[in-house]
Protein backbone atom coordinates (compact mmCIF):
# COMPACT_ATOMS: atom_id res chain seq x y z
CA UNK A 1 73.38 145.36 97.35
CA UNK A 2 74.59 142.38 95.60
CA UNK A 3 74.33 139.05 97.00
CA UNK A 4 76.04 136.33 96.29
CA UNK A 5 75.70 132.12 96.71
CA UNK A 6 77.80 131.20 100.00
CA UNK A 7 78.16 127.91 98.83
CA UNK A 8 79.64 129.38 94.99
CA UNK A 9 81.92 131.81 96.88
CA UNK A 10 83.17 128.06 98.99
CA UNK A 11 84.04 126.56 95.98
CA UNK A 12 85.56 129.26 93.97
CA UNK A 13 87.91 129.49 96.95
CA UNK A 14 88.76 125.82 97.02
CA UNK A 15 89.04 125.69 93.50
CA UNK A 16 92.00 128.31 93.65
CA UNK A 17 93.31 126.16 96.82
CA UNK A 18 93.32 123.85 94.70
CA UNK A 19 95.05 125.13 91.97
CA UNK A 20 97.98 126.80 94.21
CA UNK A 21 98.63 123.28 94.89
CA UNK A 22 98.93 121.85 91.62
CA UNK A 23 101.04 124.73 89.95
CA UNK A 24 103.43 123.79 93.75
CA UNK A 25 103.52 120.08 93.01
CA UNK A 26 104.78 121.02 89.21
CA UNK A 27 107.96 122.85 90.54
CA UNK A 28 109.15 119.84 92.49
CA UNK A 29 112.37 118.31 90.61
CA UNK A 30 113.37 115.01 91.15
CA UNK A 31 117.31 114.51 90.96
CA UNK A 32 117.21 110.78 89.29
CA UNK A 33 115.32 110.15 86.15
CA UNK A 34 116.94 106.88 85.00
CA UNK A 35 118.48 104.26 86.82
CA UNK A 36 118.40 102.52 90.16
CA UNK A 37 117.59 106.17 91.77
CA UNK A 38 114.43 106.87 89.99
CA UNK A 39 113.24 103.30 90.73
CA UNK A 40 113.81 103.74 94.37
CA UNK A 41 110.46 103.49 96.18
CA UNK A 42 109.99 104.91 100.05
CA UNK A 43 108.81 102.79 102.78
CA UNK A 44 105.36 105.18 103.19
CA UNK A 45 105.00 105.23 98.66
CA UNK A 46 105.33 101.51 99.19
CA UNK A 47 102.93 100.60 102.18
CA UNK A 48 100.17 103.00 100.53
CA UNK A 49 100.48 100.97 97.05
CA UNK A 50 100.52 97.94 98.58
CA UNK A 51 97.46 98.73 101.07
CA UNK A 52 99.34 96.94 103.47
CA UNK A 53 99.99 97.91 107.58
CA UNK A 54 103.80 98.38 108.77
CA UNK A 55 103.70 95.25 110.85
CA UNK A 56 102.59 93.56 107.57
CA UNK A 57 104.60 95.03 105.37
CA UNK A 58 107.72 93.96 108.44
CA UNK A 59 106.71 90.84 108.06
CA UNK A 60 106.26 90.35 104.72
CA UNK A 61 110.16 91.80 104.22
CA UNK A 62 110.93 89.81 106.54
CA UNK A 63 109.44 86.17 105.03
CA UNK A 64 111.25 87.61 101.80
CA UNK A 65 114.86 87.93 103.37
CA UNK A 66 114.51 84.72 105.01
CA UNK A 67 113.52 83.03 101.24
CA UNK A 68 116.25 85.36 99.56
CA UNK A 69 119.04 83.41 102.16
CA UNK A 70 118.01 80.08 101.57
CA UNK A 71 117.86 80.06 97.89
């Protein structure tokens, strides 16, 4: 009988979890590479980079429409 490390067998698993995933992200194709399109940023990419809440990140677009109109 052969035994083996639970813990080894655990990671060997989530290393292969892992990889599925990367080789998955690899086949997604994004239909803009230049231009206005590929510089286009969602609402969720942009509240994550910024490390801001949606009522601050409201706000804040808000502050910078109101400075936008008067200028």
């Amino acid at each position: 009988m052969l035994l083996t490390d639970p813990y080894a067998d655990l990671m060997r698993e989530r290393w292969i979890d892992i990889s599925l995933q990367l080789q998955a992200a690899k086949q997604i194709t994004y239909l803009y590479t230049t231009g206005e399109g590929a510089q286009f940023m969602t609402r969720k990419a942009a509240l994550k980079k910024l490390q801001l809440s949606l009522n601050d990140f409201r706000e804040a677009m808000h502050t910078k429409g109101n400075l936008s109109e008067g200028a």
